[in-house]
Protein backbone atom coordinates (compact mmCIF):
# COMPACT_ATOMS: atom_id res chain seq x y z
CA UNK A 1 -66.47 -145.96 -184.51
CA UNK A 2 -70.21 -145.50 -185.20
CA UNK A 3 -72.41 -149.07 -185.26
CA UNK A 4 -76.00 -147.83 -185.38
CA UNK A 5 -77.29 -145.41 -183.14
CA UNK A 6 -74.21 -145.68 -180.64
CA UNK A 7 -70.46 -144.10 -181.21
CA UNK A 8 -68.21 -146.54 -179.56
CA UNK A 9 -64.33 -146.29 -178.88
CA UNK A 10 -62.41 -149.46 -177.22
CA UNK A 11 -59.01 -150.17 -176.06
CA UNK A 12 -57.80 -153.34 -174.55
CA UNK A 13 -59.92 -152.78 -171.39
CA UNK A 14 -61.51 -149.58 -171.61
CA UNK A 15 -64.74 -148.72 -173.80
CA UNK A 16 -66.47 -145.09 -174.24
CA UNK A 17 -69.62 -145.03 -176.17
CA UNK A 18 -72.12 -142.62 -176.73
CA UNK A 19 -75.53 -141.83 -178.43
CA UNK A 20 -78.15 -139.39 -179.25
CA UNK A 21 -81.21 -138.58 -177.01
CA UNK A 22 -84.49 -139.19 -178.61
CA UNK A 23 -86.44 -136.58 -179.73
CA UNK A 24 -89.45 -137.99 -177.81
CA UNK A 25 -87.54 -138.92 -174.79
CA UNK A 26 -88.78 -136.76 -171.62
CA UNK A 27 -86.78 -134.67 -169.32
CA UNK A 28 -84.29 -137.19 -166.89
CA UNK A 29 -84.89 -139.92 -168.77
CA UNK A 30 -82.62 -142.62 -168.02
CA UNK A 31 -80.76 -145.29 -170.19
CA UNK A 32 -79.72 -149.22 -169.00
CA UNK A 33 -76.34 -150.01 -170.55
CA UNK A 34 -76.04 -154.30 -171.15
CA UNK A 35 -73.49 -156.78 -171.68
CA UNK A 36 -74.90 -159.82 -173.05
CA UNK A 37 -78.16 -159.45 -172.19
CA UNK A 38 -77.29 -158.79 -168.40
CA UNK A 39 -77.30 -155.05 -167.30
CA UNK A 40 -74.49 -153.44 -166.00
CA UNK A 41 -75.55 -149.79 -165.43
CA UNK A 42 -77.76 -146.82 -165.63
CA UNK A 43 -77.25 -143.03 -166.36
CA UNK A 44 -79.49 -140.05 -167.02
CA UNK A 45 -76.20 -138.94 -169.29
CA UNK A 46 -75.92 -139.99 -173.44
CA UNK A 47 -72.58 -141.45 -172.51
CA UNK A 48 -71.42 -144.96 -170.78
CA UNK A 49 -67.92 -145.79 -169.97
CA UNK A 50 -67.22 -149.46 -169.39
CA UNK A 51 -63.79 -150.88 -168.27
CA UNK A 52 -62.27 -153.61 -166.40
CA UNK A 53 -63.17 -156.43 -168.37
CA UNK A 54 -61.02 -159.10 -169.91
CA UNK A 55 -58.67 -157.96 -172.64
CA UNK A 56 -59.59 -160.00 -175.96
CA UNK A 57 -63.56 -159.92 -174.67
CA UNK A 58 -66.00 -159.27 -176.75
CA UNK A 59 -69.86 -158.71 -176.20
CA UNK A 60 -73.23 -157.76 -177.50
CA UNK A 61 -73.64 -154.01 -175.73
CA UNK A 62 -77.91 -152.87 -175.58
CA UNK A 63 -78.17 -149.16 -174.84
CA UNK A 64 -82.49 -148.86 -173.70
CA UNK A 65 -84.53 -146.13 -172.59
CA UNK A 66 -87.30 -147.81 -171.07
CA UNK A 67 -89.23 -149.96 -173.78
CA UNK A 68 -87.12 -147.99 -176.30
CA UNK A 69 -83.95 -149.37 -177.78
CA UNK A 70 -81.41 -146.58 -178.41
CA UNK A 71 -79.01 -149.09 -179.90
CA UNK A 72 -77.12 -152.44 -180.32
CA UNK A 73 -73.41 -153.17 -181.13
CA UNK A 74 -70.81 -155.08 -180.84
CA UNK A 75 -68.30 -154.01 -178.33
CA UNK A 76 -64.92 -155.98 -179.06
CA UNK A 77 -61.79 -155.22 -176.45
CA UNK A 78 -58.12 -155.34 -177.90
CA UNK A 79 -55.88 -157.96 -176.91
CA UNK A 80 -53.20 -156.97 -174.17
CA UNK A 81 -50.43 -154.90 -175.11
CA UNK A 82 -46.97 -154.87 -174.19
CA UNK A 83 -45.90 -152.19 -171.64
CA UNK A 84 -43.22 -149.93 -171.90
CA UNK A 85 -42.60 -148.03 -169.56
CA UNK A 86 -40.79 -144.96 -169.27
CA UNK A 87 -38.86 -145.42 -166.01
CA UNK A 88 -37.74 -148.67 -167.23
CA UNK A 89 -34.51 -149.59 -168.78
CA UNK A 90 -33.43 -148.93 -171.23
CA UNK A 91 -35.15 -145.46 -171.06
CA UNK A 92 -35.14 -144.70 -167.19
CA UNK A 93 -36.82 -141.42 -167.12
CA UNK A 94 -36.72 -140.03 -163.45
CA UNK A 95 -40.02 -138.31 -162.44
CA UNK A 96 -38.53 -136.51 -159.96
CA UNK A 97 -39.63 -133.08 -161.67
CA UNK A 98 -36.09 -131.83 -162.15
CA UNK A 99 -34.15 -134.01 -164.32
CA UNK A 100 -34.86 -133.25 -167.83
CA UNK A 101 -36.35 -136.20 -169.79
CA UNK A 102 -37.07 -135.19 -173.56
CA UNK A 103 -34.83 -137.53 -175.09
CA UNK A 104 -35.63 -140.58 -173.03
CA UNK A 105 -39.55 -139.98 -173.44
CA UNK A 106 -38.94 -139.21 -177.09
CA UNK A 107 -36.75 -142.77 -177.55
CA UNK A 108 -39.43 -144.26 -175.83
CA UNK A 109 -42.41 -142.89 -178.11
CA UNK A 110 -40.50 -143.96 -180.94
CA UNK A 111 -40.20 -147.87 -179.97
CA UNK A 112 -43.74 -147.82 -179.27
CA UNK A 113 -45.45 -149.56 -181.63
CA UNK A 114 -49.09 -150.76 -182.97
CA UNK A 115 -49.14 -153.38 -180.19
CA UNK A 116 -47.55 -151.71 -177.54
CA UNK A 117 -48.67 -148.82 -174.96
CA UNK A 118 -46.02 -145.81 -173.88
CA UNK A 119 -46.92 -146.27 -169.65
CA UNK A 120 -46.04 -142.95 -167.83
CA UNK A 121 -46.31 -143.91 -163.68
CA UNK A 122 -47.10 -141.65 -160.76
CA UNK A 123 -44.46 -138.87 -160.94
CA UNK A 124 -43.47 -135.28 -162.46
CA UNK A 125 -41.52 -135.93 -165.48
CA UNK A 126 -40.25 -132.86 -166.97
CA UNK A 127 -40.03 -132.52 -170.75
CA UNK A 128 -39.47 -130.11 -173.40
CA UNK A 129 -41.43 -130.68 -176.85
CA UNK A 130 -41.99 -134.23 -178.33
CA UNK A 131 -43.27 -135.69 -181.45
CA UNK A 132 -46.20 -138.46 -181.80
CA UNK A 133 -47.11 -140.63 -184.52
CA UNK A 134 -49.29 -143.06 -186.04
CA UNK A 135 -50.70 -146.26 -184.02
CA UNK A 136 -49.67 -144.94 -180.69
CA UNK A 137 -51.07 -145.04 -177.01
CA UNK A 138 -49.87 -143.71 -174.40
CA UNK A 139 -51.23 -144.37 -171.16
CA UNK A 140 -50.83 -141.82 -168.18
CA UNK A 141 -51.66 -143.33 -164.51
CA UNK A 142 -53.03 -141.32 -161.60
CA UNK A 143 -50.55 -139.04 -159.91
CA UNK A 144 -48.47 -138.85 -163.60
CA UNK A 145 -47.36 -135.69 -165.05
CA UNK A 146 -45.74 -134.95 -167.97
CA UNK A 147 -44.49 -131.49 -167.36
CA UNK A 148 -43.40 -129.10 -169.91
CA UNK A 149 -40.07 -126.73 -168.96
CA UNK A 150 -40.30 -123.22 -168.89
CA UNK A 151 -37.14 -123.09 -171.36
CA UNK A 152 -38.22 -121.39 -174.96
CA UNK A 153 -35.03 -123.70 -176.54
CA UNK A 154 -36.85 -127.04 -175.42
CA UNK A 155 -39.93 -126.07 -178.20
CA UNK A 156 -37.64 -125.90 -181.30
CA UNK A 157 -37.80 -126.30 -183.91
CA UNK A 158 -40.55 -123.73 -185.13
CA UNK A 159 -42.98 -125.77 -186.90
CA UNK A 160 -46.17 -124.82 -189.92
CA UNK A 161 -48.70 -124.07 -188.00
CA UNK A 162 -52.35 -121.68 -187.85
CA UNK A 163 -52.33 -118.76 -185.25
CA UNK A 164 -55.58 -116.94 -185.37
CA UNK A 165 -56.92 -118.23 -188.76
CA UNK A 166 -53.18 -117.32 -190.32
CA UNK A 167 -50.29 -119.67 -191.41
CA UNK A 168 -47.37 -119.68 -189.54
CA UNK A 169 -44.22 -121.21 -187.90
CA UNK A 170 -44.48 -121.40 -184.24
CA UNK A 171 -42.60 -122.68 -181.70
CA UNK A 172 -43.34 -126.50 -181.01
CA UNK A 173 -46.03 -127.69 -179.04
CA UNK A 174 -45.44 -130.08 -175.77
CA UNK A 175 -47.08 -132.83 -177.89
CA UNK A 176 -47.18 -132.72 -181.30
CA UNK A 177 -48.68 -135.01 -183.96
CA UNK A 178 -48.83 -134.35 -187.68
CA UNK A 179 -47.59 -132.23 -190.39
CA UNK A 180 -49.80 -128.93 -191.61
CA UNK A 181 -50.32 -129.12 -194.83
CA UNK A 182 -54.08 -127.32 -195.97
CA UNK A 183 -53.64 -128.65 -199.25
CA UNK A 184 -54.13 -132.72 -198.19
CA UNK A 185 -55.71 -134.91 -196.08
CA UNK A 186 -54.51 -136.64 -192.85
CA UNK A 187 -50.80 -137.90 -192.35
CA UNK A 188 -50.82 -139.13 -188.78
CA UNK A 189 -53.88 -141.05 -187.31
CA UNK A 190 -54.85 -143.56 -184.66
CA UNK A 191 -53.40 -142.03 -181.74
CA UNK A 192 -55.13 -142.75 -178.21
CA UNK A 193 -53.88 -140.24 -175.10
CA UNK A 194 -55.62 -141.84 -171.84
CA UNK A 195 -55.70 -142.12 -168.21
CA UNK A 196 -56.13 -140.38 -165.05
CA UNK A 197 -52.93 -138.47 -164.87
CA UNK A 198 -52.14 -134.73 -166.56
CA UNK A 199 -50.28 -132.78 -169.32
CA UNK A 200 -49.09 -129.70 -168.45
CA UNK A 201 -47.46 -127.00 -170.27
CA UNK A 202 -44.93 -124.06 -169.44
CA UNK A 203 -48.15 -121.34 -169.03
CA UNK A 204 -47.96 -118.16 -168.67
CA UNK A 205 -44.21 -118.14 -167.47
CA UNK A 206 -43.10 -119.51 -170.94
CA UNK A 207 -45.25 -117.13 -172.50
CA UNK A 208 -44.06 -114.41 -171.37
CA UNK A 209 -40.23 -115.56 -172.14
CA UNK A 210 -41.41 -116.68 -175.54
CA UNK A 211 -43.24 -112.71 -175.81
CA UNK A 212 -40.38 -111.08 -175.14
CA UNK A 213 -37.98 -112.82 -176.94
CA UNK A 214 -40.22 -112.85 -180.14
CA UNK A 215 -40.68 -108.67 -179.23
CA UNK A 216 -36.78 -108.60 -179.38
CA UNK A 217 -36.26 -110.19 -182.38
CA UNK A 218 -39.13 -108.30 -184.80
CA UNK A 219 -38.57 -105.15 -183.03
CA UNK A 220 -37.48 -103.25 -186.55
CA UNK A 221 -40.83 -105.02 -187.78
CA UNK A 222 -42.77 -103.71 -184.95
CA UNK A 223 -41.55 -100.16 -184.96
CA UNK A 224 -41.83 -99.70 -188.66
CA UNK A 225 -45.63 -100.55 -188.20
CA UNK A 226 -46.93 -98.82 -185.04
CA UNK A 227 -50.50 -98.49 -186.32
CA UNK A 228 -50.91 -102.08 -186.71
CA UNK A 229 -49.73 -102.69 -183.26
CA UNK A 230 -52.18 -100.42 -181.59
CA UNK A 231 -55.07 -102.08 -183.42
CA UNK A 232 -54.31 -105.63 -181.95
CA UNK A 233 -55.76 -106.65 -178.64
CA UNK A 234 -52.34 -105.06 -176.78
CA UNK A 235 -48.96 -104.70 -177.17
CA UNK A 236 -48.33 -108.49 -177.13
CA UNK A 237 -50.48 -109.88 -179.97
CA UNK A 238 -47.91 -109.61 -182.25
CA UNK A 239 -45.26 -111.50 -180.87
CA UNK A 240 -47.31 -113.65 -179.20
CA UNK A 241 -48.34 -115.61 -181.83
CA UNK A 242 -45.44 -117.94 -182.19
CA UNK A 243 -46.45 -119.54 -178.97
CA UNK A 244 -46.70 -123.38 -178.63
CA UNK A 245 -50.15 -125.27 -177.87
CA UNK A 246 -49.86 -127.66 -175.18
CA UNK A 247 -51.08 -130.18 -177.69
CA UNK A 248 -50.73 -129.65 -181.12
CA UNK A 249 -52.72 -131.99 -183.67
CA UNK A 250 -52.48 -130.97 -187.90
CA UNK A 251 -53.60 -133.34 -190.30
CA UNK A 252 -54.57 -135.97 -187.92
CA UNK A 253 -57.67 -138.44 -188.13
CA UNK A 254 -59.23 -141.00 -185.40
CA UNK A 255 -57.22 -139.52 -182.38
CA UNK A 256 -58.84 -139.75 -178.67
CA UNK A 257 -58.09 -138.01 -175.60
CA UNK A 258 -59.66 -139.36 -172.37
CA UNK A 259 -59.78 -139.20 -168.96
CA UNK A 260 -56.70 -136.73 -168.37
CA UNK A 261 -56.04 -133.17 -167.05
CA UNK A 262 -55.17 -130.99 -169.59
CA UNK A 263 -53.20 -127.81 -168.21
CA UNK A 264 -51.48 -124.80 -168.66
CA UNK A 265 -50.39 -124.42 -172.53
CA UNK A 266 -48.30 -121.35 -173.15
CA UNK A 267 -51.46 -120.73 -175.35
CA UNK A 268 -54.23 -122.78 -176.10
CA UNK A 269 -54.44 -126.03 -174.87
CA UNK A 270 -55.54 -128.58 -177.40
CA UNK A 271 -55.47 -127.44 -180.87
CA UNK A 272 -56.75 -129.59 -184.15
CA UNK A 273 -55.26 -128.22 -187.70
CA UNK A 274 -56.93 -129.36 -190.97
CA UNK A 275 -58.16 -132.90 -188.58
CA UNK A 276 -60.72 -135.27 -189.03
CA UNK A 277 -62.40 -137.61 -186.34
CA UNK A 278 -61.07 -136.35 -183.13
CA UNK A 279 -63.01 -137.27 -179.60
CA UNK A 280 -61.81 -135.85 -176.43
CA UNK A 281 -64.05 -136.98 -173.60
CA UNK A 282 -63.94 -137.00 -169.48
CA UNK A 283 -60.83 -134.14 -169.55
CA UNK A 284 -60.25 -131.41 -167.15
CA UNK A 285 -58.83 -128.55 -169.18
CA UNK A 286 -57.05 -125.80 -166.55
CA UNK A 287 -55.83 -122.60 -167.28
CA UNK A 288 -56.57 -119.91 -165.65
CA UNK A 289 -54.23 -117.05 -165.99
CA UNK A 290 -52.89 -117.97 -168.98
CA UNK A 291 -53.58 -115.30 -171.68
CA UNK A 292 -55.49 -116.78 -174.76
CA UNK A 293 -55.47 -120.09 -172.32
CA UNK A 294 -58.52 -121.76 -174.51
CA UNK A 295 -59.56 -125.00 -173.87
CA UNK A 296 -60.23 -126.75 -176.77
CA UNK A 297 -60.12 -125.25 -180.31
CA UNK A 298 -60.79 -127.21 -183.57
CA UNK A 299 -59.61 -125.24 -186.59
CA UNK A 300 -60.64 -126.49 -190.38
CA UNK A 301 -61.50 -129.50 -188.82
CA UNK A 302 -64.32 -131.91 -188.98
CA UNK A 303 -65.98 -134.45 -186.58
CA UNK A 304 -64.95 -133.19 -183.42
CA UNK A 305 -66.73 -134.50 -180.15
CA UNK A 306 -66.02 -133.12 -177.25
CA UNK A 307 -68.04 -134.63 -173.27
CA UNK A 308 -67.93 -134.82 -170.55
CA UNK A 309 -65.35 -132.59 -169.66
CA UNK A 310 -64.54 -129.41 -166.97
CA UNK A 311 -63.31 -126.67 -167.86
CA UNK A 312 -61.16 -123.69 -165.85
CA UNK A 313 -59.49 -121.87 -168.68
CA UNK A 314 -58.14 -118.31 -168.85
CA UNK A 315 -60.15 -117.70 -172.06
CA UNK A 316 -62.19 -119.66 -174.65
CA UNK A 317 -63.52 -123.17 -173.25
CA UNK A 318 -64.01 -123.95 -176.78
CA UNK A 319 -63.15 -122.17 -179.86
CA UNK A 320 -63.91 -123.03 -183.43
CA UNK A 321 -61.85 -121.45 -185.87
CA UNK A 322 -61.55 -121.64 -189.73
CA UNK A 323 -59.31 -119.40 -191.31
CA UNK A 324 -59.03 -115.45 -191.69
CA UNK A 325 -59.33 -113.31 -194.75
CA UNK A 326 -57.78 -113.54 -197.56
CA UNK A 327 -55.91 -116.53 -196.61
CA UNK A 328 -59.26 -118.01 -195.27
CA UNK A 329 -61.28 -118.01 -198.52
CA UNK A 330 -58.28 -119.30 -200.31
CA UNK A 331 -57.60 -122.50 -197.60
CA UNK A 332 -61.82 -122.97 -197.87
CA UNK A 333 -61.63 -125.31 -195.05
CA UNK A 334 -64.58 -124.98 -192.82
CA UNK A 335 -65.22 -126.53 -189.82
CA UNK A 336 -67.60 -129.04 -190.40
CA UNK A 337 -69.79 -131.34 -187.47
CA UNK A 338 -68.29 -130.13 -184.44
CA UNK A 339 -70.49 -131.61 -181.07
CA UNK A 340 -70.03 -130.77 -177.66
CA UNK A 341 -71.92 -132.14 -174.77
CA UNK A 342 -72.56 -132.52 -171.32
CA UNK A 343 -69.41 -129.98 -170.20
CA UNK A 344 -68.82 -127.55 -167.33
CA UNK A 345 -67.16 -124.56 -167.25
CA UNK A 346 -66.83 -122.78 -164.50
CA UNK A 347 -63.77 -120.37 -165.30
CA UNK A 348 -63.22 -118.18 -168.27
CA UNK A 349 -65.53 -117.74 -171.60
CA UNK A 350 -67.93 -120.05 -173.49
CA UNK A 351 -68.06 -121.17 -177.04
CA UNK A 352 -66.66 -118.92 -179.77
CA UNK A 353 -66.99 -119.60 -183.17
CA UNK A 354 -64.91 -116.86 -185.19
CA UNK A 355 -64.85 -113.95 -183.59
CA UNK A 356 -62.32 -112.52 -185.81
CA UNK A 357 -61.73 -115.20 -188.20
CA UNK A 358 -64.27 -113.78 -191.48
CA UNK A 359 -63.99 -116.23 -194.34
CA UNK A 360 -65.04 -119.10 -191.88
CA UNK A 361 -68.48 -120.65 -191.06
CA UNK A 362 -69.28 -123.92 -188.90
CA UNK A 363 -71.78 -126.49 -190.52
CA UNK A 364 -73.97 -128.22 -188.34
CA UNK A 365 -72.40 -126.96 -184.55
CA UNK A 366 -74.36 -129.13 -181.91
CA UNK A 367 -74.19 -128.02 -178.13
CA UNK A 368 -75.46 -129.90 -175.50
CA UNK A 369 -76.42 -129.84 -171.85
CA UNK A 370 -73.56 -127.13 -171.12
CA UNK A 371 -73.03 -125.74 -167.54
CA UNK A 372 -71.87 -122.37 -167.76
CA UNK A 373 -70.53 -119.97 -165.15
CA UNK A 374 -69.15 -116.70 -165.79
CA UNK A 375 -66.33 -114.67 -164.85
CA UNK A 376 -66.95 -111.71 -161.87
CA UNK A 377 -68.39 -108.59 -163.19
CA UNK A 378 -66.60 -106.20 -166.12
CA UNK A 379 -65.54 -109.54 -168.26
CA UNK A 380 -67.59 -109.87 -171.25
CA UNK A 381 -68.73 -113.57 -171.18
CA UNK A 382 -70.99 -115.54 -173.48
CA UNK A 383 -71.60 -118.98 -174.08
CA UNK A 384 -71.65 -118.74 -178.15
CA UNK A 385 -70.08 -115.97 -180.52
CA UNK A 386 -70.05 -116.58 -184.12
CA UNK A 387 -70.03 -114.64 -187.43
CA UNK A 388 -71.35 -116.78 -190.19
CA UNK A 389 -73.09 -120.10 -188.31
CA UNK A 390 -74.62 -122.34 -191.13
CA UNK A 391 -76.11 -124.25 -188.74
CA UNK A 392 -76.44 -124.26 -184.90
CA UNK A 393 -78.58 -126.34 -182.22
CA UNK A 394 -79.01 -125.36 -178.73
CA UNK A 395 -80.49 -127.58 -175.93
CA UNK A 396 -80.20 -127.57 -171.92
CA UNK A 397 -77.90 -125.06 -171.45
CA UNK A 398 -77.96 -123.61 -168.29
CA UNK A 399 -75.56 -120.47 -167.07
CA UNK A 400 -75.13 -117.92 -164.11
CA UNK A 401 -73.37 -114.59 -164.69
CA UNK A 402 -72.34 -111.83 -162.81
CA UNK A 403 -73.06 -108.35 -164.46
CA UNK A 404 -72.50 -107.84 -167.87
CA UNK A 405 -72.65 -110.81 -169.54
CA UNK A 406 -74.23 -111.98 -172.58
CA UNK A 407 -75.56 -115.59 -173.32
CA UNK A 408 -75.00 -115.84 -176.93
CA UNK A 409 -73.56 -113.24 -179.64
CA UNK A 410 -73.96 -113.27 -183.14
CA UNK A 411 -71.03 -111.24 -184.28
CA UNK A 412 -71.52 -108.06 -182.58
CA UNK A 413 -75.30 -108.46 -181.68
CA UNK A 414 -76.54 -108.99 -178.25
CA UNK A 415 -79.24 -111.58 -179.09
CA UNK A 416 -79.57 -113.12 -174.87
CA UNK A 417 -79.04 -110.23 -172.46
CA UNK A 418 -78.82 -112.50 -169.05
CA UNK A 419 -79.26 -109.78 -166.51
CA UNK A 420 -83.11 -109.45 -168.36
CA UNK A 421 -83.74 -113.18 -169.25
CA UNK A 422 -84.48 -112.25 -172.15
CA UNK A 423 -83.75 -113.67 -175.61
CA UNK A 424 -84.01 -111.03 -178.40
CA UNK A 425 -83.92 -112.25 -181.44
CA UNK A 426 -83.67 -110.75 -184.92
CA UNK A 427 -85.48 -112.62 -187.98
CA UNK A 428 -84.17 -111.55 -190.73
CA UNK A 429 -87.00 -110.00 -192.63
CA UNK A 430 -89.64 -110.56 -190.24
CA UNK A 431 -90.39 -109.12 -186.75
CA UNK A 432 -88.28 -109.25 -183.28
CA UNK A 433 -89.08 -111.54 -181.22
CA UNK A 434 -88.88 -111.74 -177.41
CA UNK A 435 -89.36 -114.97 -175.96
CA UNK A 436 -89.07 -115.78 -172.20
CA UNK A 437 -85.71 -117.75 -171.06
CA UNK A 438 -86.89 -118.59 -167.28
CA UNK A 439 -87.25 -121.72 -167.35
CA UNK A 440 -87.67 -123.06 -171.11
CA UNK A 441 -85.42 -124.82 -173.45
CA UNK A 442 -85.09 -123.87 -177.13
CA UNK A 443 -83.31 -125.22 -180.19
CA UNK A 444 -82.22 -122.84 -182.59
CA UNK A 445 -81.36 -123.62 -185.74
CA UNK A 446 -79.15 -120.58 -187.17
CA UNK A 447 -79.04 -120.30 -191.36
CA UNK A 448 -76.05 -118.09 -193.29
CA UNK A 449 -78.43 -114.97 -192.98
CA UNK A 450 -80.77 -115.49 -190.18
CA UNK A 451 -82.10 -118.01 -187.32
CA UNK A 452 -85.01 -119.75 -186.82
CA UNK A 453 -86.38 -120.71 -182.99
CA UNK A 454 -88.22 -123.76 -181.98
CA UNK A 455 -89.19 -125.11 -178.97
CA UNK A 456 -87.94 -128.32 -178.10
CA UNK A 457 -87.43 -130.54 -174.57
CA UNK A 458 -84.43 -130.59 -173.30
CA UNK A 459 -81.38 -132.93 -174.27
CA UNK A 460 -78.68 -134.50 -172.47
């Protein structure tokens, strides 16, 4: 929820809020969070998370920069909720990492109501797919995993879903909220997915099962069209595509994810269809060898935030998708206001925005004070790739690489060739320009057939 200058989310005792830099504010400038007058804290970062105050509370919450006010609001915690949790009767789900709990764990999320929160304890509780809905929290303490099996028959039904900027039925997700349906807005909203313990998927094991069974069954399909099999990326694209995401959100609004380690979807990890308002802050997203293993991929969504967050991921950290030709132009669902900030990754590629997806453009893409490290030498890694970028700004992004990588692609043009440290940059109808990237912080602002650089300080 947005109150002035400051974006605020709040549970019963746990508060996130967040807010822009100021365009005059210098380099490490710092920000005093306050309760009632009375400070509480102080970060150089544009976020604040408060928690371990009394459920019901309520207070006046000052964000300053010095003499400068960033913002007021009021920051109002829910009342207590009633627990249920899963290893309690009449549910008993055994985290034991062996006993198969799907049933149980779905009961459960289906007695959780408005006022109640779904409470998974330390332990490895293994699950095949389940299905969220409206008004729910669940709650996931340190040490607690919810595990997905390795056993394709635990993710059925197939389900309408978007592979690659096409629609699709694929093979349920571990969680899944919402119905795809391009043509309205959001069925399922207010879901909250918090804590300090992890979700992880099947990976690469129940990829491969899913491949190969998937190869099996279109194999008249696949051998009646050899040409369009050796285009693809390799012999697996094809098949591949009915994967599950380890979370799967379509048609979704106000839904937050924070504070948990997200790991090893069969394919991507956390995917938003045709969504609205989602925040996913203070996550650890891990997959590394999981083919197509991206992070964190909104797709014809808009309002996305993503902070705070690590990420180890065997491709994409973030990918922003809207839709591939013809279907693409059809749909006309852009991504729209997608912000990420203040994230690390240290394994696997950048940002992509529509690498192969050609109706689609982004408006207004925001990135923020993102670490990147790339992959050893012979990957190509970049921190951006886009097509048709409406509008793009760029601040405090810092990077190392290891041979050939490139900073930021524009389709298929190099426009930051790292190993130089050099931007080159193509105005359209006007000159090249080659601008120093030592030690100096741009913002670029990207139109439909061109870019524009400015200087500008650096942001948080």
């Amino acid at each position: 929820m947005k109150q002035g200058n400051l974006n605020i989310r709040c549970t019963e005792d746990y508060a996130v809020l967040y807010w822009d830099k100021p365009a005059a504010a210098p380099s490490g400038a710092e920000y005093t969070v306050s309760l009632n007058g009375e400070a509480i804290g102080r970060t150089d970062r544009t976020h604040f998370t408060i928690e371990g105050l009394s459920y019901g509370s309520s207070f006046r919450v000052d964000v300053v920069s010095g003499s400068y006010c960033i913002g007021s609001a009021t920051l109002q915690f829910g009342r207590e909720k009633r627990r249920i949790d899963i290893t309690a009767a009449p549910y008993f789900c055994k985290g034991d990492g062996h006993i198969l709990n799907t049933d149980n764990l779905q009961r459960a999320i289906n007695d959780c109501g408005a006022d109640d929160i779904l409470y998974v304890p330390a332990g490895d509780f293994l699950t095949g797919a389940l299905r969220l809905h409206s008004d729910l929290e669940i709650y996931l303490a340190k040490g607690a995993v919810l595990q997905g099996t390795t056993n394709i028959h635990d993710y059925s039904p197939r389900i309408p879903s978007r592979f690659e900027g096409t629609e699709m039925r694929c093979y349920s997700s571990l969680l899944n909220a919402g119905d795809m349906n391009h043509k309205t807005g959001p069925n399922c909203r207010n879901i909250i997915i918090r804590g300090r313990g992890t979700i992880c998927g099947g990976g690469q094991e129940l990829a491969r099962k899913i491949i190969e069974d998937e190869r099996a069954r279109i194999k008249s399909f696949l051998d009646d069209n050899r040409e369009l099999v050796e285009s693809c990326e390799n012999s697996d694209t094809i098949p591949g595509r009915v994967r599950p995401r380890l979370i799967n959100l379509s048609n979704c609004e106000n839904v937050w994810i924070s504070g948990i380690t997200l790991k090893n979807g069969p394919s991507w990890n956390v995917h938003m269809i045709y969504c609205d308002d989602i925040q996913t802050d203070h996550c650890t997203f891990v997959s590394e060898g999981v083919w197509n293993g991206d992070g964190w991929d909104p797709d014809s969504s808009t309002n996305c935030t993503l902070f705070a967050s690590e990420f180890f991921t065997g491709d994409d950290a973030v990918a922003i998708k809207s839709g591939k030709n013809p279907e693409g132009n059809e749909i006309n669902r852009p991504c729209a206001h997608i912000r990420v900030f203040d994230c690390r990754s240290d394994c696997g590629h950048g940002i992509e925005q529509n690498k192969q997806h050609h109706h689609s453009h982004t408006i207004f893409l925001v990135v923020q004070n993102f670490f990147f490290h790339s992959n050893p030498p012979d990957n190509e890694n970049y921190l951006l790739r886009d097509t048709n970028m409406i509008s793009f700004r760029y601040h405090n992004v810092n990077y190392k690489c290891f041979g050939s990588s490139y900073l930021v692609k524009f389709g298929n043009t190099e426009i930051c060739d790292i190993r130089k440290n050099i931007i080159n940059l193509r105005m359209y109808r006007r000159r090249y320009v080659n601008i120093n990237a030592g030690s100096t912080i741009y913002e670029w602002i990207g139109l439909k057939k061109g870019m524009t650089v400015y200087e500008s300080s650096d942001c948080n």
